[in-house]
N, C-alpha and C. Protein backbone atom coordinates (compact mmCIF):
# COMPACT_ATOMS: atom_id res chain seq x y z
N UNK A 1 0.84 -1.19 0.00
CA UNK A 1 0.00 0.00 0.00
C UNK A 1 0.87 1.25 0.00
N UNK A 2 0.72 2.63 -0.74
CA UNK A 2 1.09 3.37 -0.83
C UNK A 2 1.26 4.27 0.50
N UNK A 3 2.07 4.68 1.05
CA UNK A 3 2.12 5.63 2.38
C UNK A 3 2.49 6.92 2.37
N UNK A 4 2.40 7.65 0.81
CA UNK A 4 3.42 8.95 0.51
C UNK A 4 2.35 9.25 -0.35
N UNK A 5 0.71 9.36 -0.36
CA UNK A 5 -0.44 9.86 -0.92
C UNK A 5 -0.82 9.44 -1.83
N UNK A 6 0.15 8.72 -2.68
CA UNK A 6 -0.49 8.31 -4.34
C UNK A 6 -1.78 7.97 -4.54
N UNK A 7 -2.25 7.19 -3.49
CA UNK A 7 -3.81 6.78 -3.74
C UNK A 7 -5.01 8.18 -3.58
N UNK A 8 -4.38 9.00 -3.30
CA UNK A 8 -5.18 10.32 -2.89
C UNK A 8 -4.73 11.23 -4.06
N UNK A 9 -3.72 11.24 -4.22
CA UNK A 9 -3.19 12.56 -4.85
C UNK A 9 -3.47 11.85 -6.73
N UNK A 10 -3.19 10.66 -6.97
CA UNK A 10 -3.11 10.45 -8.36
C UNK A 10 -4.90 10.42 -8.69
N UNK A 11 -5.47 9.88 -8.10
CA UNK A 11 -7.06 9.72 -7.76
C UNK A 11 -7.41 10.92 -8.19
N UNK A 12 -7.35 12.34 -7.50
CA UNK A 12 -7.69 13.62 -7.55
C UNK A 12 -7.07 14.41 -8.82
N UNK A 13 -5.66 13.88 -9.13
CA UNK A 13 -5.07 14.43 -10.35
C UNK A 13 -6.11 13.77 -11.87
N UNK A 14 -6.27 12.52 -12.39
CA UNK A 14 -7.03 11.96 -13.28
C UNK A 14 -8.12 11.32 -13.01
N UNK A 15 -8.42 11.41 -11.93
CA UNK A 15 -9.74 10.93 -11.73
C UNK A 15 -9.47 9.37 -11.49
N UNK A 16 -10.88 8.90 -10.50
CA UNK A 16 -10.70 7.34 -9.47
C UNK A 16 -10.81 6.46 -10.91
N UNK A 17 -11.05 6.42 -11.87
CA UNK A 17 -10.92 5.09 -12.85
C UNK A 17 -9.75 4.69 -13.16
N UNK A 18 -9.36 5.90 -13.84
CA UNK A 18 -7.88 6.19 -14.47
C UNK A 18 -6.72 5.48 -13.32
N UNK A 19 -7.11 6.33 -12.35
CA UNK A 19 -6.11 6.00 -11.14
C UNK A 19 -6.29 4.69 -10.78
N UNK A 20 -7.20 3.94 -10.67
CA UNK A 20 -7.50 2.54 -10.73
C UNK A 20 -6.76 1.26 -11.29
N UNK A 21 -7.23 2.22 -12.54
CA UNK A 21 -6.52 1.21 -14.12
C UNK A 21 -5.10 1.36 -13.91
N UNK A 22 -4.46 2.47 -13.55
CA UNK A 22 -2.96 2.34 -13.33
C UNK A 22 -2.19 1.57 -12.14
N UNK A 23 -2.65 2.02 -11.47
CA UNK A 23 -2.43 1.34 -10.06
C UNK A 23 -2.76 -0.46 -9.72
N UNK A 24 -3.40 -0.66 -10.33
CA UNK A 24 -3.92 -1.98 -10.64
C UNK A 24 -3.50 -2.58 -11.45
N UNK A 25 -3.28 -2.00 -12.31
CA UNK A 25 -2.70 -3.00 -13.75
C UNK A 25 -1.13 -3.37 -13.70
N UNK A 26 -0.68 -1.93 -13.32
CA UNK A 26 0.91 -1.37 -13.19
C UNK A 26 1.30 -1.41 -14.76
N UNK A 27 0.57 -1.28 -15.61
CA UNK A 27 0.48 -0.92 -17.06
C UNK A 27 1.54 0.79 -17.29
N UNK A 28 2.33 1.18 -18.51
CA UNK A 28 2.91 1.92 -18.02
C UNK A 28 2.42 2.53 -19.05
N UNK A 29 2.10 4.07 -19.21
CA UNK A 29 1.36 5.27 -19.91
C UNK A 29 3.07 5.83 -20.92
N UNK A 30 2.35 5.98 -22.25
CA UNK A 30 3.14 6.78 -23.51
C UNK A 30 2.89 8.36 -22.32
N UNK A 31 3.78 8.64 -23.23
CA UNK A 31 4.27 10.28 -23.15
C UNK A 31 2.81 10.99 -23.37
N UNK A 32 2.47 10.78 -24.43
CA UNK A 32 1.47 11.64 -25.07
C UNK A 32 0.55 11.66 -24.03
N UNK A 33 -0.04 10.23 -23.73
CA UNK A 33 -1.29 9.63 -22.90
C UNK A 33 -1.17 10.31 -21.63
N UNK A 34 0.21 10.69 -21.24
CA UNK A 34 0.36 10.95 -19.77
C UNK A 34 0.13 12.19 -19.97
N UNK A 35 0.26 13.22 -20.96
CA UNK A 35 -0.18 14.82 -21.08
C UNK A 35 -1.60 14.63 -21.32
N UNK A 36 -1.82 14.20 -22.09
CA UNK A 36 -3.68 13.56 -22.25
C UNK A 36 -4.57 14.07 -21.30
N UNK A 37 -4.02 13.41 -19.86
CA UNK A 37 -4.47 13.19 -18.79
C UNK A 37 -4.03 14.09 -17.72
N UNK A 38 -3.02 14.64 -18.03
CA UNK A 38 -2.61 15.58 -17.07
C UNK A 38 -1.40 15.24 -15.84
N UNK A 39 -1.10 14.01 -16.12
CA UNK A 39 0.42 13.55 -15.77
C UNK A 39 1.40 14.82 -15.79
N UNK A 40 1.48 15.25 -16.78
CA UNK A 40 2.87 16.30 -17.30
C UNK A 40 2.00 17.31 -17.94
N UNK A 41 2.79 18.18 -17.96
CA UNK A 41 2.38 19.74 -18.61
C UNK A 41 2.48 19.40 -19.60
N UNK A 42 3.55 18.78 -20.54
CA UNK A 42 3.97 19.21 -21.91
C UNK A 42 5.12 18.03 -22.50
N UNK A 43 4.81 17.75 -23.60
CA UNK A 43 6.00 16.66 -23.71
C UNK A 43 7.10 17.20 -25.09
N UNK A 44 8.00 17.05 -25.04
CA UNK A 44 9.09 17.43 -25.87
C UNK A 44 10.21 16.48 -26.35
N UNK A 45 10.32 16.60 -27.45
CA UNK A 45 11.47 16.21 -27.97
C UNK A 45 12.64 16.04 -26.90
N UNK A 46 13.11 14.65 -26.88
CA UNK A 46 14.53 15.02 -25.75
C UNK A 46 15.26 15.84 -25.67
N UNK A 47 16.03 15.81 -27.04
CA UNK A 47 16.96 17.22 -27.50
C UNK A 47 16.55 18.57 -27.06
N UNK A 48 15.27 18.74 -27.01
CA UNK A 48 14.32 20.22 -26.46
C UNK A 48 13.92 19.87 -25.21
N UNK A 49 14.38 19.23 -24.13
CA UNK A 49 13.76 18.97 -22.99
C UNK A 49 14.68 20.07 -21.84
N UNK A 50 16.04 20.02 -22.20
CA UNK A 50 16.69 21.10 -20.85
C UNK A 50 16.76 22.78 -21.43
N UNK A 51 16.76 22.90 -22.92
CA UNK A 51 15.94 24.01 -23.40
C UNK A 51 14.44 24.96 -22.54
N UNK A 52 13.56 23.82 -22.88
CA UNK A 52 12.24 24.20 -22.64
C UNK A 52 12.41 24.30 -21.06
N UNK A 53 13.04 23.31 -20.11
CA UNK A 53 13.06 23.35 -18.94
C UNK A 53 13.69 24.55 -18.26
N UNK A 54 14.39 25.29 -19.07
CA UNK A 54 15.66 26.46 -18.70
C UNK A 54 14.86 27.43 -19.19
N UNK A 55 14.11 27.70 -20.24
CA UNK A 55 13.02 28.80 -20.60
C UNK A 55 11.85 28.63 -19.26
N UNK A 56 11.93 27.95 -19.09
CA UNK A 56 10.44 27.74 -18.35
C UNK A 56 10.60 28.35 -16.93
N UNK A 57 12.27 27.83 -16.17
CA UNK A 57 12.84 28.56 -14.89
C UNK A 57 12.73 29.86 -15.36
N UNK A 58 13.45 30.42 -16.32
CA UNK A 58 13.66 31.55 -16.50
C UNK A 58 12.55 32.06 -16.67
N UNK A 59 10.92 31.92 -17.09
CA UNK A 59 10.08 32.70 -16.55
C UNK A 59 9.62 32.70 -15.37
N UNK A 60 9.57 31.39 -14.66
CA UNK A 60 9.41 31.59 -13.01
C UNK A 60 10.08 32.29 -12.29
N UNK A 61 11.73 32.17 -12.62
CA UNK A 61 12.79 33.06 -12.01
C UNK A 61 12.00 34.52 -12.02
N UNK A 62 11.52 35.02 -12.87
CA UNK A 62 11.21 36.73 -12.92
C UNK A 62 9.80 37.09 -11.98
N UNK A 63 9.11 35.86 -11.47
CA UNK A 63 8.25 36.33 -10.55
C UNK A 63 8.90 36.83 -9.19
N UNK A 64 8.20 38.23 -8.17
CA UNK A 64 8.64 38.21 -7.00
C UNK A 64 8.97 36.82 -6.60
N UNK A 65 9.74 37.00 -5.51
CA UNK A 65 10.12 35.70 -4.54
C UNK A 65 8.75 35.29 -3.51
N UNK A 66 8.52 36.38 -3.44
CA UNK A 66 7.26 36.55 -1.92
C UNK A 66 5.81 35.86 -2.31
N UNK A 67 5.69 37.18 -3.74
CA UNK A 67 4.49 36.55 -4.27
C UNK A 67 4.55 34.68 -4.64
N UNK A 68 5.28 34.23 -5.44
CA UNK A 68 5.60 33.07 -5.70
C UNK A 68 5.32 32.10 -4.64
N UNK A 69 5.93 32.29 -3.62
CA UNK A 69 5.75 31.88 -2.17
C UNK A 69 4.16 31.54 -1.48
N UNK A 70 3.77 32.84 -2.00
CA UNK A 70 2.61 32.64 -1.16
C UNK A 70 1.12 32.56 -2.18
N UNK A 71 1.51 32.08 -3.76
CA UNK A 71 0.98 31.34 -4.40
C UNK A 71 0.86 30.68 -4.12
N UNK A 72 2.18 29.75 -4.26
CA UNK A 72 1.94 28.49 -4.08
C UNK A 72 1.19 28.01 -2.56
N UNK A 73 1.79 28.69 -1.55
CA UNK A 73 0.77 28.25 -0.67
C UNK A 73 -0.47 28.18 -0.76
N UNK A 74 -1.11 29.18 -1.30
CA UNK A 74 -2.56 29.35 -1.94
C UNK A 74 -3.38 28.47 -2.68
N UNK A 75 -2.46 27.44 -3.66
CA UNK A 75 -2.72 26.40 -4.32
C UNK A 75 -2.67 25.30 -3.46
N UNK A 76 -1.70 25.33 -2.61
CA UNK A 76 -1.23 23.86 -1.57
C UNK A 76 -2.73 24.17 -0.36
N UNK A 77 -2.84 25.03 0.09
CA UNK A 77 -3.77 25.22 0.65
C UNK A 77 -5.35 25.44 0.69
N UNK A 78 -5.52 25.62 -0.60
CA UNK A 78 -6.82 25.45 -1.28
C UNK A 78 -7.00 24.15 -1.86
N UNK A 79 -6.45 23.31 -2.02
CA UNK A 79 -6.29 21.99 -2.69
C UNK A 79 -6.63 21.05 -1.36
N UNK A 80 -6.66 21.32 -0.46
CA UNK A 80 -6.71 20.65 1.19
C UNK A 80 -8.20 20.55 1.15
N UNK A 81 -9.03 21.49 1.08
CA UNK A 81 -10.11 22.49 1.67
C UNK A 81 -10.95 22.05 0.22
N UNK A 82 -12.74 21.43 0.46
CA UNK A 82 -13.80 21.74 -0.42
C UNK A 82 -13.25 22.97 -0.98
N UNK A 83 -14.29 22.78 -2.22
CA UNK A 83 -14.20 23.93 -3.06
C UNK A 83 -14.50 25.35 -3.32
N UNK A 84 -15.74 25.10 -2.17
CA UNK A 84 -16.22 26.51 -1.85
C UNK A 84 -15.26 26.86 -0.71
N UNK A 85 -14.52 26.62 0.35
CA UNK A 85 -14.02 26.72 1.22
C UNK A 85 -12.57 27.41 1.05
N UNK A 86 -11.89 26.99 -0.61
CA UNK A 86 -11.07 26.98 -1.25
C UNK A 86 -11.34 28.47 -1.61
N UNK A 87 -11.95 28.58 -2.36
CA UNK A 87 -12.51 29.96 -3.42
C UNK A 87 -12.29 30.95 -1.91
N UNK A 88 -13.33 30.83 -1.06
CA UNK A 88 -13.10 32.04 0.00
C UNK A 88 -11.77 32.03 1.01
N UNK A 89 -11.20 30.88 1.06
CA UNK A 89 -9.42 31.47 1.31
C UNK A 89 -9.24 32.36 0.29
N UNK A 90 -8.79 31.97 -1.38
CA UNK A 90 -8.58 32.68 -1.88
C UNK A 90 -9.13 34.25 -1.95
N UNK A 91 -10.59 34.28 -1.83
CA UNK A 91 -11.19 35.70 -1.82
C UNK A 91 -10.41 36.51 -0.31
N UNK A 92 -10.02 35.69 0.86
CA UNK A 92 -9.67 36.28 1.93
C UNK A 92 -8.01 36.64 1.51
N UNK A 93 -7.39 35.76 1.25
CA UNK A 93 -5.86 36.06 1.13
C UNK A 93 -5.86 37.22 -0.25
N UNK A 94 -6.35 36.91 -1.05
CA UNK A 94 -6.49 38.24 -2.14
C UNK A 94 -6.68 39.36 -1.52
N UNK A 95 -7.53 39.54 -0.79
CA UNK A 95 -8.23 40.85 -0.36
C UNK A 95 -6.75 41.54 0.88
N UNK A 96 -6.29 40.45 1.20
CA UNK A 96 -5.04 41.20 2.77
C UNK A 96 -4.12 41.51 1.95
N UNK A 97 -3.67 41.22 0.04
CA UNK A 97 -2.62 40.76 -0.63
C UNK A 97 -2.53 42.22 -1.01
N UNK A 98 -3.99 42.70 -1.79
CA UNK A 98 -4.27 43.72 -2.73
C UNK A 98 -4.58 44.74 -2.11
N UNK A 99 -4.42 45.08 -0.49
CA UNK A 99 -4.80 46.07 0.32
C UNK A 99 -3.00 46.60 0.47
N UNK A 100 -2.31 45.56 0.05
CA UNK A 100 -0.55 46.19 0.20
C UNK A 100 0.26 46.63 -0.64
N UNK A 101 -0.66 46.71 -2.24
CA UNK A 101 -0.32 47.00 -3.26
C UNK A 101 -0.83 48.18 -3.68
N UNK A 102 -0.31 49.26 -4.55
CA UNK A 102 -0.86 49.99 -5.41
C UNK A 102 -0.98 49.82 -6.75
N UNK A 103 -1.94 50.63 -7.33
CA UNK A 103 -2.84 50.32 -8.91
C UNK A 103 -1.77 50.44 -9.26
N UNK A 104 -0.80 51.10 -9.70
CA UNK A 104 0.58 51.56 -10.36
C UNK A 104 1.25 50.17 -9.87
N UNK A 105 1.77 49.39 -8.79
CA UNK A 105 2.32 48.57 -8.79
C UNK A 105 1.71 47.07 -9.21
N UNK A 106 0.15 46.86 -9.49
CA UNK A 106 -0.15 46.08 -10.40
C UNK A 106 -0.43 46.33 -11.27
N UNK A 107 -0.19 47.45 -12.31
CA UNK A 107 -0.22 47.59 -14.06
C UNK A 107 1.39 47.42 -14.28
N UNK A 108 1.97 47.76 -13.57
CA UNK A 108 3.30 48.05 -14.12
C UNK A 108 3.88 46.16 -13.68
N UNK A 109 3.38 45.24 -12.87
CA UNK A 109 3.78 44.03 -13.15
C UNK A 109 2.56 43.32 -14.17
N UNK A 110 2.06 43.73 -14.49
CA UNK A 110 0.71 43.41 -15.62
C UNK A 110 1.71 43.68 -16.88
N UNK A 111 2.11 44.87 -17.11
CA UNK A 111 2.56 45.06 -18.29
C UNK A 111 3.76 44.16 -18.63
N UNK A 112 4.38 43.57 -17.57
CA UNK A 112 5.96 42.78 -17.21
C UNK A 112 5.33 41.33 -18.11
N UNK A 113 4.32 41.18 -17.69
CA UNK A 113 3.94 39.46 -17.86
C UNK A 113 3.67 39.65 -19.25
N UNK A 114 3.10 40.69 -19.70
CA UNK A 114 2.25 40.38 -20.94
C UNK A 114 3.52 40.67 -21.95
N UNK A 115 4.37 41.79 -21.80
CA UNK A 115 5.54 41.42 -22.87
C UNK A 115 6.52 40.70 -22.72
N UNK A 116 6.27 40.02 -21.80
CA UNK A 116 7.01 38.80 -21.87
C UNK A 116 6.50 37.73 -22.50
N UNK A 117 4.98 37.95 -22.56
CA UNK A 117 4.20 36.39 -22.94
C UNK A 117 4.54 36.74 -24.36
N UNK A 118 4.43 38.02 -25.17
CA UNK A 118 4.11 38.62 -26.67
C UNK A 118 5.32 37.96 -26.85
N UNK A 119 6.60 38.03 -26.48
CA UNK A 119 7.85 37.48 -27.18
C UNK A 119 7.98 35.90 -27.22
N UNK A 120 7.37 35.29 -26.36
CA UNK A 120 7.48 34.11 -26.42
C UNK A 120 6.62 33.59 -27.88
């Protein structure tokens, strides 16, 4: 038996059949099948794999440190919690987030993301 979540966490990632059929069978999933499903973000050519992986830091690298931080908690912590329960953390932590910011300091990281996305 699994003791490090898999039966919880792969269950919730593709859903209890999927997670079933894998876990049960021990059948092993193509590349493609595993993006399909939501295994992996994205599948690449090997040759393009520490490329794409080094583009990909390098846009995470350019987020604050803080904000980043306390995303991800936001995701790790809403992912715990029903869904409605989820949504109003988020509405609560947004609201203490955006009371420490000014309009000028979210257009001017608004404008950061979006010409960054245009060049990509």
């Amino acid at each position: 038996m699994p003791g490090w979540g898999l039966s919880q966490k792969l269950s919730r990632l593709i859903g209890p059949y999927r997670a079933r059929e894998l876990s049960l069978s021990g059948n092993f999933l193509d590349a493609a099948t595993a993006e399909r499903w939501g295994l992996v973000n994205r599948v690449v050519p090997a040759d393009a794999l520490l490329p794409a992986a080094v583009a990909l830091a390098h846009d995470m690298a350019t987020i604050d440190p803080a904000f980043s931080a306390a995303y991800k908690a936001l995701i790790n912590d809403g992912y715990a919690l029903p869904f409605g329960q989820a949504m109003a953390l988020e509405a609560t932590r947004s609201t203490a987030a955006n009371a420490r910011v000014s309009a000028a300091d979210v257009e001017a990281a608004r404008g950061a993301v979006q010409e960054r996305g245009r060049k990509q």
